[in-house]
C-alpha atoms as a PDB file:
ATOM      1  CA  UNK A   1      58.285 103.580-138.393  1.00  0.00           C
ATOM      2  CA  UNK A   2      56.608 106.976-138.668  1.00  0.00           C
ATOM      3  CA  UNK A   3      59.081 110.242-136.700  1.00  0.00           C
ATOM      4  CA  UNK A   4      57.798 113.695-137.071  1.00  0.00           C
ATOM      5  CA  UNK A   5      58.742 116.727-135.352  1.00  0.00           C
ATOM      6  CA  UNK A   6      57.056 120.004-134.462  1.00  0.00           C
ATOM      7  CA  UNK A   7      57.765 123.527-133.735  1.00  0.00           C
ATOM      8  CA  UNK A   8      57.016 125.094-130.776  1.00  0.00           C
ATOM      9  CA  UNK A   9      54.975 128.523-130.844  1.00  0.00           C
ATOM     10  CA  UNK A  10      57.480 131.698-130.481  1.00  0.00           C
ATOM     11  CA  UNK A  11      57.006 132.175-126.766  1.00  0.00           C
ATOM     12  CA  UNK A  12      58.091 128.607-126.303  1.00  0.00           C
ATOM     13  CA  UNK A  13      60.652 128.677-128.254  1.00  0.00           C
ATOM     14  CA  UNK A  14      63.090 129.916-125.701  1.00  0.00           C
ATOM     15  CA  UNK A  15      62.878 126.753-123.579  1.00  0.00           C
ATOM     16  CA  UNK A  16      61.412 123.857-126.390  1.00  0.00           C
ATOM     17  CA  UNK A  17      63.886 122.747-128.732  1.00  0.00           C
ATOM     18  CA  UNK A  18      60.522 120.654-130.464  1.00  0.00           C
ATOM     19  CA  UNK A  19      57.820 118.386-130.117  1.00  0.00           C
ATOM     20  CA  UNK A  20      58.048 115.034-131.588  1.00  0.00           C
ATOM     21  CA  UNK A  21      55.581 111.855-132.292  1.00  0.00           C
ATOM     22  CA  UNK A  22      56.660 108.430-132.856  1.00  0.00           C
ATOM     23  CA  UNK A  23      54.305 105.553-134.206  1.00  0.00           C
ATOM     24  CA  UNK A  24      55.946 102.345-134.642  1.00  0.00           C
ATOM     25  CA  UNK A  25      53.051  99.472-136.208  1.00  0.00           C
ATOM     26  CA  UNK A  26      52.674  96.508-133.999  1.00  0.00           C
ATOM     27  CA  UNK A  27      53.903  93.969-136.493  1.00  0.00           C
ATOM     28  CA  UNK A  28      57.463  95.089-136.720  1.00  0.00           C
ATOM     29  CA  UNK A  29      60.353  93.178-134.938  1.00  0.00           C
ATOM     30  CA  UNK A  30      61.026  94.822-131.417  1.00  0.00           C
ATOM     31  CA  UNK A  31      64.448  94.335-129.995  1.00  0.00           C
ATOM     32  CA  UNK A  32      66.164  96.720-126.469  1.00  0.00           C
ATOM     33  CA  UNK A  33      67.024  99.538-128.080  1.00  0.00           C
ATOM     34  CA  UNK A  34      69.881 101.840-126.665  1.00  0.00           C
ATOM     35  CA  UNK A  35      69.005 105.732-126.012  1.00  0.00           C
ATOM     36  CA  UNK A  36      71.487 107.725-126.943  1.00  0.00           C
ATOM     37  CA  UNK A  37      71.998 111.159-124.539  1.00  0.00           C
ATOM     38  CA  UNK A  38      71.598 114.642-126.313  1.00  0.00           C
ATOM     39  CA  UNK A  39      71.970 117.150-123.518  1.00  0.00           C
ATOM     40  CA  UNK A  40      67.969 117.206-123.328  1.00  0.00           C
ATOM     41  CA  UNK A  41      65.303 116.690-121.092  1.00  0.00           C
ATOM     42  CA  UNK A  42      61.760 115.148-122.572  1.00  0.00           C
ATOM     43  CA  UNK A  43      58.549 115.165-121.253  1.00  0.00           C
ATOM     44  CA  UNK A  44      56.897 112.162-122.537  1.00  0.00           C
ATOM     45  CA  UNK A  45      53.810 110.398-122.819  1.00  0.00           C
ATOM     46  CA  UNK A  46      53.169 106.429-123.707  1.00  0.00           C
ATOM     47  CA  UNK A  47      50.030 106.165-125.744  1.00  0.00           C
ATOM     48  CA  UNK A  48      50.228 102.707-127.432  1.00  0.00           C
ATOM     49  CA  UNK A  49      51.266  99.466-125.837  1.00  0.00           C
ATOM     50  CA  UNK A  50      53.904  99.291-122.856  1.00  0.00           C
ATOM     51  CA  UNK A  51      57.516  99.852-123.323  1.00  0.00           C
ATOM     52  CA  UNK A  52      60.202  98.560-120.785  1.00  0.00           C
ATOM     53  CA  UNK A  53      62.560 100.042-119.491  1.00  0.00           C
ATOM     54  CA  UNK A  54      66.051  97.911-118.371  1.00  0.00           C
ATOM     55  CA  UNK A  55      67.242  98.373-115.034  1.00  0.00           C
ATOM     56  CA  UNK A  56      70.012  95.916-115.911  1.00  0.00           C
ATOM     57  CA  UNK A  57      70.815  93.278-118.534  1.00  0.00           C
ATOM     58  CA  UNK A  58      67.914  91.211-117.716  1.00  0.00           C
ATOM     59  CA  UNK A  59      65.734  92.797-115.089  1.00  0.00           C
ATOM     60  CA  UNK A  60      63.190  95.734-116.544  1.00  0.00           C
ATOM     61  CA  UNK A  61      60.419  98.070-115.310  1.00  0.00           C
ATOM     62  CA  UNK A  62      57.433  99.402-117.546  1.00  0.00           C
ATOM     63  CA  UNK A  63      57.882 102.850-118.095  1.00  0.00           C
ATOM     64  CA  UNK A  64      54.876 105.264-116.902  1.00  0.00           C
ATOM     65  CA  UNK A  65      51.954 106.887-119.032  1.00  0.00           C
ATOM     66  CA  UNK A  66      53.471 110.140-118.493  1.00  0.00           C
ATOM     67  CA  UNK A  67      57.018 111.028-117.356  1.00  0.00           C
ATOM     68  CA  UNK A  68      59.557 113.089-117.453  1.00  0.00           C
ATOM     69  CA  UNK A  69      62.751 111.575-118.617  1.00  0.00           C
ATOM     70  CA  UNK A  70      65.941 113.439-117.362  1.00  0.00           C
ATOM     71  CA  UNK A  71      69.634 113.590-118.722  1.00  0.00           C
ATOM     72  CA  UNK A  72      70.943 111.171-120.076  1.00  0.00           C
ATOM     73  CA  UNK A  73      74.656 110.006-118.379  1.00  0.00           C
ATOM     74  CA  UNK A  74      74.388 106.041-119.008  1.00  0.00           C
ATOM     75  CA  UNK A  75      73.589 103.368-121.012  1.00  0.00           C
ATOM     76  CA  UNK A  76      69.352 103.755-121.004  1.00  0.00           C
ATOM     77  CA  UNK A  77      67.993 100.597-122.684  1.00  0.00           C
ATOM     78  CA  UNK A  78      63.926 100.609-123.679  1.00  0.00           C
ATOM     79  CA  UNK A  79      62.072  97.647-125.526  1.00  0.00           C
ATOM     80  CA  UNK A  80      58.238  98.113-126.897  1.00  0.00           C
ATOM     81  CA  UNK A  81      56.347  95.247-126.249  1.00  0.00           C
ATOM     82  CA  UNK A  82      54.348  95.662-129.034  1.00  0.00           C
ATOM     83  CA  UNK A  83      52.307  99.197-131.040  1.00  0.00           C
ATOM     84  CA  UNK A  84      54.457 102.430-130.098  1.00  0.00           C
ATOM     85  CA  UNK A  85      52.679 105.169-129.906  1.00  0.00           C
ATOM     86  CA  UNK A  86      54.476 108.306-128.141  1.00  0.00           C
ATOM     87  CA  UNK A  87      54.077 112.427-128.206  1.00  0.00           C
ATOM     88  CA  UNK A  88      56.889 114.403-126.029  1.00  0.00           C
ATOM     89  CA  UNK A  89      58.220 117.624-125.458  1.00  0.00           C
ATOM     90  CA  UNK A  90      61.976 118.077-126.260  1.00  0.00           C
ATOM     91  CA  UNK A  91      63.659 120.592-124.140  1.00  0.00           C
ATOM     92  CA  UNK A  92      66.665 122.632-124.817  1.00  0.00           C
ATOM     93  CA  UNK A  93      68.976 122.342-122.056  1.00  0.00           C
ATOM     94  CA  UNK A  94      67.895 124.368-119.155  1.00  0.00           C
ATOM     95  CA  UNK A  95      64.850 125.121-120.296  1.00  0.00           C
ATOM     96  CA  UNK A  96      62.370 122.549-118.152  1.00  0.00           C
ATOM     97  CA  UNK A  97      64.091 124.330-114.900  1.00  0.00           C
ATOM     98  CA  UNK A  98      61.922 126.946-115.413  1.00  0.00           C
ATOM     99  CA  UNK A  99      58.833 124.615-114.704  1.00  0.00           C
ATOM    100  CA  UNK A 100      59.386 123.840-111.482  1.00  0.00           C
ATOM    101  CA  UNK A 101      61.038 123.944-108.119  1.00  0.00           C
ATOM    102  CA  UNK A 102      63.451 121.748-107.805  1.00  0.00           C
ATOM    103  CA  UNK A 103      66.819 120.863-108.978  1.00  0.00           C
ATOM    104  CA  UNK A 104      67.042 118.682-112.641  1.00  0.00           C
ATOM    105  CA  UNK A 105      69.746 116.887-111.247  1.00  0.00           C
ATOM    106  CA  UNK A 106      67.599 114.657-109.436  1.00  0.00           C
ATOM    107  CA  UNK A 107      65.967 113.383-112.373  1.00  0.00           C
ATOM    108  CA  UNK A 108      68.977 112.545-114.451  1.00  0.00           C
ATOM    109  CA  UNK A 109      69.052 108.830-115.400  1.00  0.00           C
ATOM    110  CA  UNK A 110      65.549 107.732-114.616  1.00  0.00           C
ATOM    111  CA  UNK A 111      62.112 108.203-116.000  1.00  0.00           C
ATOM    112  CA  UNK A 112      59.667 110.434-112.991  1.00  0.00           C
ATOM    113  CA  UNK A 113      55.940 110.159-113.411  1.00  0.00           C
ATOM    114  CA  UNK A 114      54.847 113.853-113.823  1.00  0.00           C
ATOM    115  CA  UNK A 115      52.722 113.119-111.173  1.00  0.00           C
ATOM    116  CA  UNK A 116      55.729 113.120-108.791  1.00  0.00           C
ATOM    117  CA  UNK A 117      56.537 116.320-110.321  1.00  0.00           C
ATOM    118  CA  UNK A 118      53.404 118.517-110.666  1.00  0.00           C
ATOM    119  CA  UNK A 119      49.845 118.562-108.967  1.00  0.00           C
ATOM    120  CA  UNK A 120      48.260 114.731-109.703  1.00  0.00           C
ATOM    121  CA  UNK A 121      44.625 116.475-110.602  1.00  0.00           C
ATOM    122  CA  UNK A 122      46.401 118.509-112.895  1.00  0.00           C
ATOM    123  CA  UNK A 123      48.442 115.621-114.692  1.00  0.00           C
ATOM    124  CA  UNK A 124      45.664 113.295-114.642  1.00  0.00           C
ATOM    125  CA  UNK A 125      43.283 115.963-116.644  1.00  0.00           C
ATOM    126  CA  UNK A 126      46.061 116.759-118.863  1.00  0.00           C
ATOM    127  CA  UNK A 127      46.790 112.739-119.284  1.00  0.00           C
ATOM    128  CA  UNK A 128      43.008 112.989-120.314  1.00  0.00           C
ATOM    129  CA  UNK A 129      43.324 115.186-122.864  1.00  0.00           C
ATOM    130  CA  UNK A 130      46.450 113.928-124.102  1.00  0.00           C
ATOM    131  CA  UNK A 131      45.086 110.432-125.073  1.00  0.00           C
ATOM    132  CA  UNK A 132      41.680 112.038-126.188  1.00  0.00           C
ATOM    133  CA  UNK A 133      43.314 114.831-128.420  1.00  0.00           C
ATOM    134  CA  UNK A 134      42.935 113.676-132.332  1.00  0.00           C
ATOM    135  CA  UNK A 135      46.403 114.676-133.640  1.00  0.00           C
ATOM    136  CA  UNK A 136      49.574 116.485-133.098  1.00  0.00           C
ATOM    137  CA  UNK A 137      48.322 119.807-133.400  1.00  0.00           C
ATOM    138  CA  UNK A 138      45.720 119.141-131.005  1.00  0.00           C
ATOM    139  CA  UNK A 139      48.013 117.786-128.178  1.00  0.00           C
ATOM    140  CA  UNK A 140      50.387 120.870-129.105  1.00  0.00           C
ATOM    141  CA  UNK A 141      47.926 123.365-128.026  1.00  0.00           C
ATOM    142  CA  UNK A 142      46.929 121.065-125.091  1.00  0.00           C
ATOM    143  CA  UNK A 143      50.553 120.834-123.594  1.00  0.00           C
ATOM    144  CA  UNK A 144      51.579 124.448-124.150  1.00  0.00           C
ATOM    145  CA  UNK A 145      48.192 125.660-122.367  1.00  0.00           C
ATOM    146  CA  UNK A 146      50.107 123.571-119.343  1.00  0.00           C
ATOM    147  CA  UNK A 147      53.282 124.533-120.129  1.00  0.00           C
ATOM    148  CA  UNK A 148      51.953 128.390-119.892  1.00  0.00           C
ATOM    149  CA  UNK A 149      50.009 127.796-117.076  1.00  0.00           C
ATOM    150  CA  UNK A 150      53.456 126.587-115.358  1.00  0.00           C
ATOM    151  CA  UNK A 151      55.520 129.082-116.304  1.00  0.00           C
ATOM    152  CA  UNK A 152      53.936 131.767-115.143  1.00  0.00           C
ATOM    153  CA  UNK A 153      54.635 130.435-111.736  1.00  0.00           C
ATOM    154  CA  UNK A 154      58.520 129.420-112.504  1.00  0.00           C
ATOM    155  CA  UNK A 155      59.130 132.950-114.305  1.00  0.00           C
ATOM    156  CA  UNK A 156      63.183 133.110-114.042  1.00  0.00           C
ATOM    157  CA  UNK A 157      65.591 132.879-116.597  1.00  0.00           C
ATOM    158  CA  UNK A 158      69.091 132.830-115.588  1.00  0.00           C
ATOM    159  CA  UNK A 159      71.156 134.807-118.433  1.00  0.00           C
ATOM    160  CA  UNK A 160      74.506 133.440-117.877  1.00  0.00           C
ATOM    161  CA  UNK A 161      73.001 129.885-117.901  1.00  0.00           C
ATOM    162  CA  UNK A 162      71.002 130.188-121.189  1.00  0.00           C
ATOM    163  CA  UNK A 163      73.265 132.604-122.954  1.00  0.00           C
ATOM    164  CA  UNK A 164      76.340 129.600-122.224  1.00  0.00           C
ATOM    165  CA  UNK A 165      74.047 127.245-123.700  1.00  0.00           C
ATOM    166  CA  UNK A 166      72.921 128.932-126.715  1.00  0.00           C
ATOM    167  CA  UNK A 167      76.685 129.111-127.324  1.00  0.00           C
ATOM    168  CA  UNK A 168      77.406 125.260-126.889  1.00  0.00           C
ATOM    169  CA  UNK A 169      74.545 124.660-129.313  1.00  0.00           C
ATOM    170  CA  UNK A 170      76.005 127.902-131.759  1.00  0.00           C
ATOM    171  CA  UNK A 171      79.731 125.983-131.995  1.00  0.00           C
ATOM    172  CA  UNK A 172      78.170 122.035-131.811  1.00  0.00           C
ATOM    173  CA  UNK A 173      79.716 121.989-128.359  1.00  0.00           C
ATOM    174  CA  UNK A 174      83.710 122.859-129.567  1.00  0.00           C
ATOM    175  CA  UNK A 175      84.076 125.683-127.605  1.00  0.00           C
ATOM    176  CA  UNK A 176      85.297 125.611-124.008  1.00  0.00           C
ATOM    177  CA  UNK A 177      83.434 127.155-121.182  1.00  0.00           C
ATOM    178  CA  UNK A 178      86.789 129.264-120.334  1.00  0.00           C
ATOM    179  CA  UNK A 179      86.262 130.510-124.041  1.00  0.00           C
ATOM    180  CA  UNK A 180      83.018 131.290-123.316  1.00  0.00           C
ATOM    181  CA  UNK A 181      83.579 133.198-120.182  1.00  0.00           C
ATOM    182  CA  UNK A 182      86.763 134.918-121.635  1.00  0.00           C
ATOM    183  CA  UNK A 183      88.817 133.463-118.555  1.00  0.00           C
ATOM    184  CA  UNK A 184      86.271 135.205-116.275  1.00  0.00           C
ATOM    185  CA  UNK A 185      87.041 133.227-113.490  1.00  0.00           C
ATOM    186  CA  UNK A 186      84.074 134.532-110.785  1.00  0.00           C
ATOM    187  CA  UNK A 187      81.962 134.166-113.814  1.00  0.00           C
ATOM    188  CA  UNK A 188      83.166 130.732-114.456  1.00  0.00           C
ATOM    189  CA  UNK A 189      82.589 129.712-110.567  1.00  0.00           C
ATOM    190  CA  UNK A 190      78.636 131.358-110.787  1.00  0.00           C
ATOM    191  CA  UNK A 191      77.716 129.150-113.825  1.00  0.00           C
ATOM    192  CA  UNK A 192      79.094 125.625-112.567  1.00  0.00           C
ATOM    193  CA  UNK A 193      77.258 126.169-109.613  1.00  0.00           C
ATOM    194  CA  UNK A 194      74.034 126.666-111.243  1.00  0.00           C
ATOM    195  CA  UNK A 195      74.416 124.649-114.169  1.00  0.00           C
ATOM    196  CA  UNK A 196      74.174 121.133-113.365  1.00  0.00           C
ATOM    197  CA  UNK A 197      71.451 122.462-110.978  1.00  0.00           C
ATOM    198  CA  UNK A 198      69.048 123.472-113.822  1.00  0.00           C
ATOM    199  CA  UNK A 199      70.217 121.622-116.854  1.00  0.00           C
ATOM    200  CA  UNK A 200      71.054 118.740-115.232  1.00  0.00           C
ATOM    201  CA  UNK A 201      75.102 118.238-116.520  1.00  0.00           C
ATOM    202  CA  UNK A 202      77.927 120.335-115.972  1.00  0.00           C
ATOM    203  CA  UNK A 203      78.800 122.508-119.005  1.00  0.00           C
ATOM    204  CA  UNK A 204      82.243 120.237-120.157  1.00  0.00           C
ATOM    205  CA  UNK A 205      79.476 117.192-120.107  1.00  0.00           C
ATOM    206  CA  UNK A 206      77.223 119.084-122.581  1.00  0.00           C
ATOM    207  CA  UNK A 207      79.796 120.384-124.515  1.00  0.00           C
ATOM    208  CA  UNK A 208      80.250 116.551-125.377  1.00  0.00           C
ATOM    209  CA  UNK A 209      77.449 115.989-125.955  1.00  0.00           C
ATOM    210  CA  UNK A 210      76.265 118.037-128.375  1.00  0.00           C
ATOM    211  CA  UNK A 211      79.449 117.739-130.337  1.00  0.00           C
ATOM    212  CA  UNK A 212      78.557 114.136-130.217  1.00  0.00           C
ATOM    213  CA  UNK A 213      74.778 114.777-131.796  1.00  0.00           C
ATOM    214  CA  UNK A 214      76.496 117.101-134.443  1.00  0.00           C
ATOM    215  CA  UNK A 215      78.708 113.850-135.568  1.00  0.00           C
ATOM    216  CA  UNK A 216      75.563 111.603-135.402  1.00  0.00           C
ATOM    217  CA  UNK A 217      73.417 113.438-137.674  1.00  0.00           C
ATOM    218  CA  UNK A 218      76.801 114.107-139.761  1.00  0.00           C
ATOM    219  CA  UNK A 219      77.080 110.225-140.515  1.00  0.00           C
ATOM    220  CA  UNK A 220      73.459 109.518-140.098  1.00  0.00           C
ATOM    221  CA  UNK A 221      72.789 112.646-143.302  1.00  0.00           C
ATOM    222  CA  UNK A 222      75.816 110.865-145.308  1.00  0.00           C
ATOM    223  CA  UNK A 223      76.552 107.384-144.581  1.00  0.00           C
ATOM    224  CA  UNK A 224      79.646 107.341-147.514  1.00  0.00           C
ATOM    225  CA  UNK A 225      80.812 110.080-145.408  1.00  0.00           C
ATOM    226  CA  UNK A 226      84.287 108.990-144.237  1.00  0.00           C
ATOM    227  CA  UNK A 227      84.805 109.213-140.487  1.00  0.00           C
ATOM    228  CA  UNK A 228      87.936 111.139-140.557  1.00  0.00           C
ATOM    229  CA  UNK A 229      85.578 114.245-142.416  1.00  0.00           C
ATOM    230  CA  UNK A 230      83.196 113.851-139.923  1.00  0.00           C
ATOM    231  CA  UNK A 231      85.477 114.002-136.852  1.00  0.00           C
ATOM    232  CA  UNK A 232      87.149 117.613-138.596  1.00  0.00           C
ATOM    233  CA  UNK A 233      83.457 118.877-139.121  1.00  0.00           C
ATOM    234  CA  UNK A 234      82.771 118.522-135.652  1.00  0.00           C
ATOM    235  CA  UNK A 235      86.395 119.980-134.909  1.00  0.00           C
ATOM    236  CA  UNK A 236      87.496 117.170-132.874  1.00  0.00           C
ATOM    237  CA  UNK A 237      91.486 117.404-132.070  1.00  0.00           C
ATOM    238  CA  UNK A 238      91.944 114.378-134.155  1.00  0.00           C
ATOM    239  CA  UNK A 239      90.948 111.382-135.179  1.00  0.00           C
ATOM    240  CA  UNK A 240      91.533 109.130-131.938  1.00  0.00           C
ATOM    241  CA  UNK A 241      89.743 111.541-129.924  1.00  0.00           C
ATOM    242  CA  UNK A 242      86.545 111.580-131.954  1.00  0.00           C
ATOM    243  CA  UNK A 243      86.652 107.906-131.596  1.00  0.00           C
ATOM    244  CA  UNK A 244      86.970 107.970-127.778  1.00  0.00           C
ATOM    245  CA  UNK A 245      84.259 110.076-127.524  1.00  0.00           C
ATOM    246  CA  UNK A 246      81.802 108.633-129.584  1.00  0.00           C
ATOM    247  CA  UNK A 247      82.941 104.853-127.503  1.00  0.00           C
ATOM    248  CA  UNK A 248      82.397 106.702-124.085  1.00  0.00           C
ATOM    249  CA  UNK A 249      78.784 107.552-125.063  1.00  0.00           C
ATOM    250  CA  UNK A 250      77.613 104.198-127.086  1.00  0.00           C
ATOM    251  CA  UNK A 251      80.095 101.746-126.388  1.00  0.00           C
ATOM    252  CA  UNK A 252      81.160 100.760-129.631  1.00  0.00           C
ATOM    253  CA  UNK A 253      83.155 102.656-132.505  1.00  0.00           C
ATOM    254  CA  UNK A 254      81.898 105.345-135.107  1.00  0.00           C
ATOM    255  CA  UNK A 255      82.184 102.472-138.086  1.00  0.00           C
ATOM    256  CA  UNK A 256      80.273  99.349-135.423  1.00  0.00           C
ATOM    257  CA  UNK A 257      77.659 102.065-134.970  1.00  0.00           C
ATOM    258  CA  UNK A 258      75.954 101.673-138.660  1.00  0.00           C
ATOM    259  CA  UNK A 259      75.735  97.826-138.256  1.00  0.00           C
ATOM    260  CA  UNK A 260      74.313  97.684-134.623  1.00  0.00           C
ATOM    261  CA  UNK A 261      70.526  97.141-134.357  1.00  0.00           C
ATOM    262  CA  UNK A 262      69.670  98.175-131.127  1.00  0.00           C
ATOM    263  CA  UNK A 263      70.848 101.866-132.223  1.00  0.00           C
ATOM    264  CA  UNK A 264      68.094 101.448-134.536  1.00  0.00           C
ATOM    265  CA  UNK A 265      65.731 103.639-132.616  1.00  0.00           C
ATOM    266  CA  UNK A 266      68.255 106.287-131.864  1.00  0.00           C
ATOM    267  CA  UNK A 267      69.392 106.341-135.855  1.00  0.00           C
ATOM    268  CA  UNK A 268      65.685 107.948-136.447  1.00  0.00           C
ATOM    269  CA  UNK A 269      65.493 110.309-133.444  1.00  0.00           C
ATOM    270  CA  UNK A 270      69.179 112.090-134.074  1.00  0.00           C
ATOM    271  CA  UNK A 271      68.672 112.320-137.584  1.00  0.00           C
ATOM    272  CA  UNK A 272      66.636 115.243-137.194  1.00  0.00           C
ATOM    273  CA  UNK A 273      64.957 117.471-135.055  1.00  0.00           C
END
């Protein structure tokens, strides 16, 4: 299994957290795998073999070419059917509301061809070039022509939104949003209501989350690490909270989580970005 991630250029870098590319070789063992959320959006596209997507325990669609896939609120379950082979755009959170004209919201739990999202000529040239490009670098420059070329009609960045979660990410989601507002209350009331409508969750959800991501990527850097030092790093009230937290997300305890298979896939993606 082959994970790399990439920088975006500097006038990106406001709304891309990175880019990544996965390659998995046909002839390893594919099981479901379990998605873990990280307060991000991802545009991605499929260009090796299929990969399912469950719908529930048994029943399963085939994911798209090209899609956006939104936040992240429950279980999300994928399976490769055989070569992987996918390039995506990681966004911070907030940042793909400034590509379009509609609320995030609607795309939280599901995966929404891009042709649902932007003009189909445009997606299916860009598909084009996607598949055609000969490397990483090549389908960098390729989406961030498109991602320029969007932007310029979406130009508005919301202060109070970005500068809350540029804080969340600053304090691995331990501070509160009353903290971050200084009890503000009017303040408080203007950012709920826009939140969830351009990054998709409400800012207590992402909060979570990314304290959750800081305590993956604790254990995943230091397996010997005992769980008690990584629930203080991520400043966790105590112990029994850190555990409920990590449970509400994955469904099993910090100490199941090293010995479960189908977190396999998410092991590799948190461990860095």
């Amino acid at each position: 299994m082959e994970y790399k991630t990439f920088e975006p250029s500097p006038d990106l870098k406001t709304f891309i957290k990175c880019y990544w590319h996965l390659r998995v070789p046909k002839e390893l063992p594919k099981e479901k795998q379990q998605i873990l959320p990280d307060g991000c959006i991802e545009m991605i596209f499929n260009l090796g073999d299929d990969i399912k997507r469950y719908i529930t325990e048994d029943k399963y669609v085939i994911q798209p070419s090209s899609f956006i896939l939104g936040q992240i609120s429950k279980p999300y379950f994928v399976e490769p059917t055989g070569f992987v082979d996918s390039f995506a755009v990681r966004f911070f959170p907030g940042g793909f509301s400034h590509f379009i004209n509609r609320s995030v919201a609607d795309l939280a739990d599901k995966d929404t061809e891009l042709k649902d999202i932007f003009d189909e000529n445009n997606v299916t040239a860009l598909e084009l070039k996607i598949n055609q490009a000969s490397d990483s670098s090549e389908r960098i420059k390729i989406i961030e022509d498109f991602l320029f070329d969007m932007l310029k009609q979406h130009v508005n960045i919301d202060d109070l939104i970005k500068s809350t979660v540029d804080t969340i990410y600053q304090t691995k989601g331990s501070i509160g949003v009353k903290k971050i507002l200084e009890g503000n209350q009017e303040k408080r009331r203007q950012l709920e209501r826009k939140f969830s409508k351009k990054v998709g969750l409400n800012p207590k959800q992402l909060c979570r989350i990314i304290r959750l991501q800081a305590s993956l990527q604790s254990m995943l850097g230091d397996k010997q690490k005992k769980l008690t030092s990584v629930g203080y790093e991520s400043e966790y009230f105590d112990q029994s909270h850190f555990i409920k937290d990590f449970k509400d997300f994955t469904g099993i305890s910090p100490k199941e989580f090293y010995e479960d298979q189908k977190f396999l896939l998410s092991s590799v993606l948190y461990k860095k970005d």
